[in-house]
Protein backbone atom coordinates (compact mmCIF):
# COMPACT_ATOMS: atom_id res chain seq x y z
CA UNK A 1 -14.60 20.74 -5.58
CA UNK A 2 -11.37 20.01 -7.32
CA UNK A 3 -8.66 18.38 -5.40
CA UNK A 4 -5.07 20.42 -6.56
CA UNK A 5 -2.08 18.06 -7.32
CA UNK A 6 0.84 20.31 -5.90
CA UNK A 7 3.51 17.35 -7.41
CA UNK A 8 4.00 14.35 -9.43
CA UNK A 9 7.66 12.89 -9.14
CA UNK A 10 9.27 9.79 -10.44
CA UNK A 11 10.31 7.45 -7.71
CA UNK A 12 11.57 4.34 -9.92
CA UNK A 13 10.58 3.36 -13.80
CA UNK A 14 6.84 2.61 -12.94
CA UNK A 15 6.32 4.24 -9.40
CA UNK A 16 5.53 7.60 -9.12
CA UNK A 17 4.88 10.27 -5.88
CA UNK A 18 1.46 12.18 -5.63
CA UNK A 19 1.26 15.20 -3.62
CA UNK A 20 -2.38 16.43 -3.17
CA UNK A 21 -4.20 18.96 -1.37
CA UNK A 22 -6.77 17.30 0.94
CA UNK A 23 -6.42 19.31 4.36
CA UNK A 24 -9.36 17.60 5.88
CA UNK A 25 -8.26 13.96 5.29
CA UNK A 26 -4.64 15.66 5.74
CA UNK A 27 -5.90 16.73 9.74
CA UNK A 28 -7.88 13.10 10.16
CA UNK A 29 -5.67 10.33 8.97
CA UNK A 30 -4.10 7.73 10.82
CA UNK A 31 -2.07 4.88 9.48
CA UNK A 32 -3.38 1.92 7.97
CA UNK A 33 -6.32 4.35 6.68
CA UNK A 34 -6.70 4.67 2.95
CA UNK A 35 -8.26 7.09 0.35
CA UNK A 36 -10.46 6.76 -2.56
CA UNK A 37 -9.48 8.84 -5.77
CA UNK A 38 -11.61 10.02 -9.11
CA UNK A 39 -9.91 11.59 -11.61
CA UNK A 40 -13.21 12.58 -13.37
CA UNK A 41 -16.83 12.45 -12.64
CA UNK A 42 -17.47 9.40 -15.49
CA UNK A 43 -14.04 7.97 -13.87
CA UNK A 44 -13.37 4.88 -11.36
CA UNK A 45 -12.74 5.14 -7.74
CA UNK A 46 -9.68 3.42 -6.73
CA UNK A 47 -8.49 2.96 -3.37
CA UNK A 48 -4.78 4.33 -2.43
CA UNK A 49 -2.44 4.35 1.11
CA UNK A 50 -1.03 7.34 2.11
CA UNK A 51 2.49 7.69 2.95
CA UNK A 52 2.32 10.81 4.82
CA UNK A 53 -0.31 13.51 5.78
CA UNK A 54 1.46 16.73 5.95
CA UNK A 55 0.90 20.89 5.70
CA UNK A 56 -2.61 19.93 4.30
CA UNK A 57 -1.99 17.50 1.80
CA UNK A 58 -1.93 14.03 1.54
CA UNK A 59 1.24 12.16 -0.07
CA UNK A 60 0.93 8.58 -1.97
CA UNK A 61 2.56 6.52 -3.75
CA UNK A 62 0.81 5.09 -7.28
CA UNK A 63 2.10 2.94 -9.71
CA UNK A 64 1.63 2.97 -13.44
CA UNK A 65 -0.22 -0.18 -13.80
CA UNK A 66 -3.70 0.57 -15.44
CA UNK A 67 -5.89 3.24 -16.81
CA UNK A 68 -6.28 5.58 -14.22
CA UNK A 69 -2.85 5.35 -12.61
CA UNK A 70 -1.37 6.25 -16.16
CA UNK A 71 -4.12 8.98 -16.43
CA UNK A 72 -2.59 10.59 -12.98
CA UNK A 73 0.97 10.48 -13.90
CA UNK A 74 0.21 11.68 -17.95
CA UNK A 75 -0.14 15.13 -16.22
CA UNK A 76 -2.91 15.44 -13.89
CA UNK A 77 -3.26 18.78 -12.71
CA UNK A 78 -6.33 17.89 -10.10
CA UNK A 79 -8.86 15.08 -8.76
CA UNK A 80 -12.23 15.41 -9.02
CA UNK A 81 -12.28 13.54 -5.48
CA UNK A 82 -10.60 12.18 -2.60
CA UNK A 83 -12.53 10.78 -0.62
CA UNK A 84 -11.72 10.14 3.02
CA UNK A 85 -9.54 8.75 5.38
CA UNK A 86 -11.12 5.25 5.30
CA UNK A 87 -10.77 2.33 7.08
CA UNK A 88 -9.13 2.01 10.45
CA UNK A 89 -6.06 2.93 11.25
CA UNK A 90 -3.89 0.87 13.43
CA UNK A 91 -3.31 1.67 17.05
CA UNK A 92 -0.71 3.99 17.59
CA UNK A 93 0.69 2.79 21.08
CA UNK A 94 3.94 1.28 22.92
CA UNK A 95 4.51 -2.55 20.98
CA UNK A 96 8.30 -2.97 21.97
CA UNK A 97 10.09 -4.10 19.13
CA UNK A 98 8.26 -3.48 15.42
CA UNK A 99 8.70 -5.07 12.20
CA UNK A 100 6.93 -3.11 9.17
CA UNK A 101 7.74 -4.85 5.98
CA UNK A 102 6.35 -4.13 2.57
CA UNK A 103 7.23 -5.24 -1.12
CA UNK A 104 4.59 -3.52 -3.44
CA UNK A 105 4.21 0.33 -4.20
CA UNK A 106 1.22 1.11 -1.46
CA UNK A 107 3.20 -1.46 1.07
CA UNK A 108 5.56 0.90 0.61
CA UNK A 109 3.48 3.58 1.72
CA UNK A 110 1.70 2.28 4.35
CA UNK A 111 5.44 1.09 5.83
CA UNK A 112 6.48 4.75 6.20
CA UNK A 113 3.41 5.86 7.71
CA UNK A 114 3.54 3.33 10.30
CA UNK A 115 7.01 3.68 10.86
CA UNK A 116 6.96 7.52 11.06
CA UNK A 117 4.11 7.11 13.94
CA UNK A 118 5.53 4.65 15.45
CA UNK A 119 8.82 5.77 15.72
CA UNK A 120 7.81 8.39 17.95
CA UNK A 121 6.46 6.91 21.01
CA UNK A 122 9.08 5.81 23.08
CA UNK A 123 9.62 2.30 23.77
CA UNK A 124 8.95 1.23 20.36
CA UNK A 125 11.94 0.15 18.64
CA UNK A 126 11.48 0.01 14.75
CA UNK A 127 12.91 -2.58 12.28
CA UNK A 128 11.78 -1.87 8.42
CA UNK A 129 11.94 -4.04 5.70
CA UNK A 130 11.81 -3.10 2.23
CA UNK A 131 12.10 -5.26 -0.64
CA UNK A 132 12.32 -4.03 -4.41
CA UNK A 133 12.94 -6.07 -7.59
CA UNK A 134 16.64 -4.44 -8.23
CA UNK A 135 19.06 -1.90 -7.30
CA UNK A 136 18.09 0.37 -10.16
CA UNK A 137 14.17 0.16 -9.05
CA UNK A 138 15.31 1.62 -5.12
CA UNK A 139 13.18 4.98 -4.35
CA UNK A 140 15.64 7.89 -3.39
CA UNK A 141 16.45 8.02 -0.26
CA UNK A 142 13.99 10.27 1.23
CA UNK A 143 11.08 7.81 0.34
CA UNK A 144 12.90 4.96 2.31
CA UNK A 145 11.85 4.39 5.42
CA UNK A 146 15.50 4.17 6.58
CA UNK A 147 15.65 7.97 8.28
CA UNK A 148 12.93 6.72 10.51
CA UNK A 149 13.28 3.61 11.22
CA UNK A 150 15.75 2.41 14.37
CA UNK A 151 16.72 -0.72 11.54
CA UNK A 152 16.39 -0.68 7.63
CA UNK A 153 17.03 -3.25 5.40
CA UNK A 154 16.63 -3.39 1.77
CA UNK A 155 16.21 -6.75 -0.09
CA UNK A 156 15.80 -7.12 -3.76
CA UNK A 157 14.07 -9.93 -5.70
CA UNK A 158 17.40 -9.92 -8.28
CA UNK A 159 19.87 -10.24 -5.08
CA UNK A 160 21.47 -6.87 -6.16
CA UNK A 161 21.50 -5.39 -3.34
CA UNK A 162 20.60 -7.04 0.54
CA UNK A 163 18.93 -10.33 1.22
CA UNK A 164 17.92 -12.02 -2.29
CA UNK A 165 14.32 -12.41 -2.33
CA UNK A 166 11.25 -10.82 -0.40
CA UNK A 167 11.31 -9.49 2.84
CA UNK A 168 10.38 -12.82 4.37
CA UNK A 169 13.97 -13.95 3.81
CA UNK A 170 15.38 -11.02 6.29
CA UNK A 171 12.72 -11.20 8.71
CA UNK A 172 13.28 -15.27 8.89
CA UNK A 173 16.91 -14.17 9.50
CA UNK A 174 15.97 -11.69 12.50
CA UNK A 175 14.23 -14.55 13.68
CA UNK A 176 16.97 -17.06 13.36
CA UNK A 177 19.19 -14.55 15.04
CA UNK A 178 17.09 -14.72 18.21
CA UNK A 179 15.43 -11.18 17.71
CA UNK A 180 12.57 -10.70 19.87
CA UNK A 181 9.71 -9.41 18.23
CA UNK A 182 6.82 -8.19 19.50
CA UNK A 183 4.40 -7.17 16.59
CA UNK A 184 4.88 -7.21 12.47
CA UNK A 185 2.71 -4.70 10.07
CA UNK A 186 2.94 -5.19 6.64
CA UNK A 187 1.59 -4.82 2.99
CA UNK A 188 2.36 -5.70 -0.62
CA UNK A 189 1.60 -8.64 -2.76
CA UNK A 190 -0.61 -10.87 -1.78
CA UNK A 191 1.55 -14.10 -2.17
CA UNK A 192 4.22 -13.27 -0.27
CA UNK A 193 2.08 -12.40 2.74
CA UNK A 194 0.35 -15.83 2.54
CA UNK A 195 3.82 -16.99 2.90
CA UNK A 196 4.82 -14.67 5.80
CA UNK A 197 1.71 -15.48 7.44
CA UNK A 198 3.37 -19.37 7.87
CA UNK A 199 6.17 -18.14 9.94
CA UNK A 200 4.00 -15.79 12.25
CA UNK A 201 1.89 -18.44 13.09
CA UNK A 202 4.56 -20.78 14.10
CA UNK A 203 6.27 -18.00 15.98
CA UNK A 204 3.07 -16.64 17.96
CA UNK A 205 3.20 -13.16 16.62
CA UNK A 206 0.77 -10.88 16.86
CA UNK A 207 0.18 -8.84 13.18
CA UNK A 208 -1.42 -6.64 10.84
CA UNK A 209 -1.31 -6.55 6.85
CA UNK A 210 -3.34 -4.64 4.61
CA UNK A 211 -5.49 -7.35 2.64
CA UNK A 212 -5.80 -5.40 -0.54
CA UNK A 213 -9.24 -6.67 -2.52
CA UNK A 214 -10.82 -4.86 -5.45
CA UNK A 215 -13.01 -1.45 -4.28
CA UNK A 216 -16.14 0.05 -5.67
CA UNK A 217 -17.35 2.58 -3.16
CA UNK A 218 -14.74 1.86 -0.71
CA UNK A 219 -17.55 2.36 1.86
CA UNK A 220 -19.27 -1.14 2.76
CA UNK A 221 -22.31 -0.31 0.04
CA UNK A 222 -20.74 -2.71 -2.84
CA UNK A 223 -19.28 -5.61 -1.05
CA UNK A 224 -16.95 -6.17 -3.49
CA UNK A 225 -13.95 -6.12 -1.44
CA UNK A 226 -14.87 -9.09 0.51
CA UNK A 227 -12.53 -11.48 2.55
CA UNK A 228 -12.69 -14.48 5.49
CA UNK A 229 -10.97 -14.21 8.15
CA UNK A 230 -11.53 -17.25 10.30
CA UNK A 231 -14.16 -18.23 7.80
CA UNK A 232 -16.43 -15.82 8.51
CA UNK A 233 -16.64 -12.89 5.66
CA UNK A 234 -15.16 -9.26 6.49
CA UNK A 235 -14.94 -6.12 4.21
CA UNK A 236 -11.49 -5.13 3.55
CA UNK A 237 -13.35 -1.25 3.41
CA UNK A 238 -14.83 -0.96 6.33
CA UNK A 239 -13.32 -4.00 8.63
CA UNK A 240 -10.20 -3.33 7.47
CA UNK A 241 -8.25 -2.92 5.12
CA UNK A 242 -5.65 -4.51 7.56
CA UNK A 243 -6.13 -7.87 9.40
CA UNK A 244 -4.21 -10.66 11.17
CA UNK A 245 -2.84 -12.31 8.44
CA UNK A 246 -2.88 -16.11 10.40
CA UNK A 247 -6.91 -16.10 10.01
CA UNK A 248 -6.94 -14.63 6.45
CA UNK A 249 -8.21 -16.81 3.91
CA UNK A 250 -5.34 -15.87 1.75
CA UNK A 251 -5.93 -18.41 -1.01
CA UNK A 252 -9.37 -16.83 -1.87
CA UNK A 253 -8.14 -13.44 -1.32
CA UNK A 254 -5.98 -13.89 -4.32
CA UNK A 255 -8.69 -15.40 -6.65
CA UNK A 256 -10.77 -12.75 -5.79
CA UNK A 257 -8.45 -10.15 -6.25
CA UNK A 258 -7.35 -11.13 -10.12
CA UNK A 259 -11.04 -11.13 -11.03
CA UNK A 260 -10.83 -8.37 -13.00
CA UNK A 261 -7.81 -8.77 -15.14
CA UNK A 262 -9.24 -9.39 -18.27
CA UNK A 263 -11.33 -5.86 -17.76
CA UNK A 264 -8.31 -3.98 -16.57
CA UNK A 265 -6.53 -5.24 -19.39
CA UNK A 266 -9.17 -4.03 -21.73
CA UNK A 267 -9.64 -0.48 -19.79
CA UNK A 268 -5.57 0.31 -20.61
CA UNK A 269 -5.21 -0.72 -24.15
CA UNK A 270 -8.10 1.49 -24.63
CA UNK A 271 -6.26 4.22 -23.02
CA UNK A 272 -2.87 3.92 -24.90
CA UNK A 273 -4.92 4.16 -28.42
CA UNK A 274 -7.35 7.06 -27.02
CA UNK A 275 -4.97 9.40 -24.88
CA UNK A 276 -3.65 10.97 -27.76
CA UNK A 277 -6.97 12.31 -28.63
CA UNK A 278 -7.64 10.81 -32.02
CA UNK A 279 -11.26 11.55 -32.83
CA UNK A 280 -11.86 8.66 -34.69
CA UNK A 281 -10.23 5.97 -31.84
CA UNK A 282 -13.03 7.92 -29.30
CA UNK A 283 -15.81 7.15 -31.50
């Protein structure tokens, strides 16, 4: 069963939106959950956030980064598979006051799926926090989470527009300012969450962020996506993919996750000289 791509749009230079139809995983998800794609039978799985389930399809946002992602936005017409929704979502509940940040292309997702839940049960007041490398690199408008959101604030890492920096510079600000806050969600990079995860822990906040690790099967079978939390070892799959991000091990979470560079490397170079379809380059 082929999975029909209903839209591919640019949302910056090297993100890109992903409309699919998936009305099963469309009627199930929750946020926090992931998916796992294939773009072919002899192709990899790789694990993706969904922004939004809606009229039986699943929206995400991909970035043009390797093999596969390049493969989906070089004109894609379907996926072989989508598999899910894995993982567990969060709770969607009364916190009080929210803070969602994000700072990578699938943080960005997962911040307007929480915020878009969220935002609808009263007594939750919603503060996202979005951070992009530049002005030019901003998604349009209706990808922000700013329509949704009670607060929005965009930082960028070049200072060109809001807060210079990462998100962790507004939310230290918030902080600073005497905002109470009740709960943060959040995904991205890696580093900067091992940073943010300083200033929760000396504030008592409760949290959540999306640990990404590398997937196989994206269903506890591989093991590959393996973290500690507290020392003892989770599956980002199946455990996850988001935890308290005061008792992740964040420095081996980052090792682990750059494992593969070399191979990734590898995979797209091979891509760039084949996806022309030169016979002799496929040989």
């Amino acid at each position: 069963m082929a999975f029909k791509i209903t839209k591919i749009m640019d949302l910056d230079s090297i993100d890109f939106l992903v409309d699919v139809e998936a009305p099963e995983i469309a009627e199930r998800f929750h946020p926090g959950q992931f998916v796992m794609l294939m773009t072919r039978k002899e192709g990899e799985r790789i694990p993706m956030s969904v922004m939004k389930a809606h009229d039986g399809k699943i929206s995400m946002f991909i970035r043009k980064l390797g093999k596969t992602s390049k493969e989906i936005r070089d004109g894609l017409s379907s996926f072989e598979n989508v598999i899910g929704p894995l993982g567990n979502g969060i709770e969607e509940k009364k916190y009080g006051t929210v803070v969602v940040v994000s700072d990578a292309v699938c943080g960005h997702a997962e911040n307007y799926a929480i915020c878009q839940a969220l935002g609808k049960i009263e007594g939750n007041n919603i503060i996202s926090i979005q951070t992009f490398p530049s002005e030019k690199e901003i998604y349009p408008d209706e990808y922000l989470t700013k329509k949704i959101a009670n607060r929005h604030f965009i930082t960028t890492e070049d200072g060109s527009v809001g807060d210079k920096g990462s998100y962790v510079t507004t939310l230290k600000r918030l902080l600073d300012n005497d905002v109470k806050i009740d709960y943060v969600f959040g995904g991205g990079k890696l580093p900067t969450m091992k940073e943010v995860s300083t200033i929760l822990a000396i504030n008592n906040i409760d949290n959540l962020f999306t640990t990404r690790q590398m997937m196989v099967d994206g269903s506890g079978m591989c093991g590959a996506c393996r973290v500690y939390i507290d020392g003892e070892m989770k599956l980002a799959c199946i455990d996850g993919p988001m935890f308290d991000s005061r008792k992740v091990n964040w420095t081996r979470a980052m090792k682990r996750y750059g494992m593969f560079k070399k191979e990734e490397k590898i995979a797209d170079e091979y891509y760039e000289i084949t996806k022309g379809g030169c016979g002799q380059c496929q040989k």
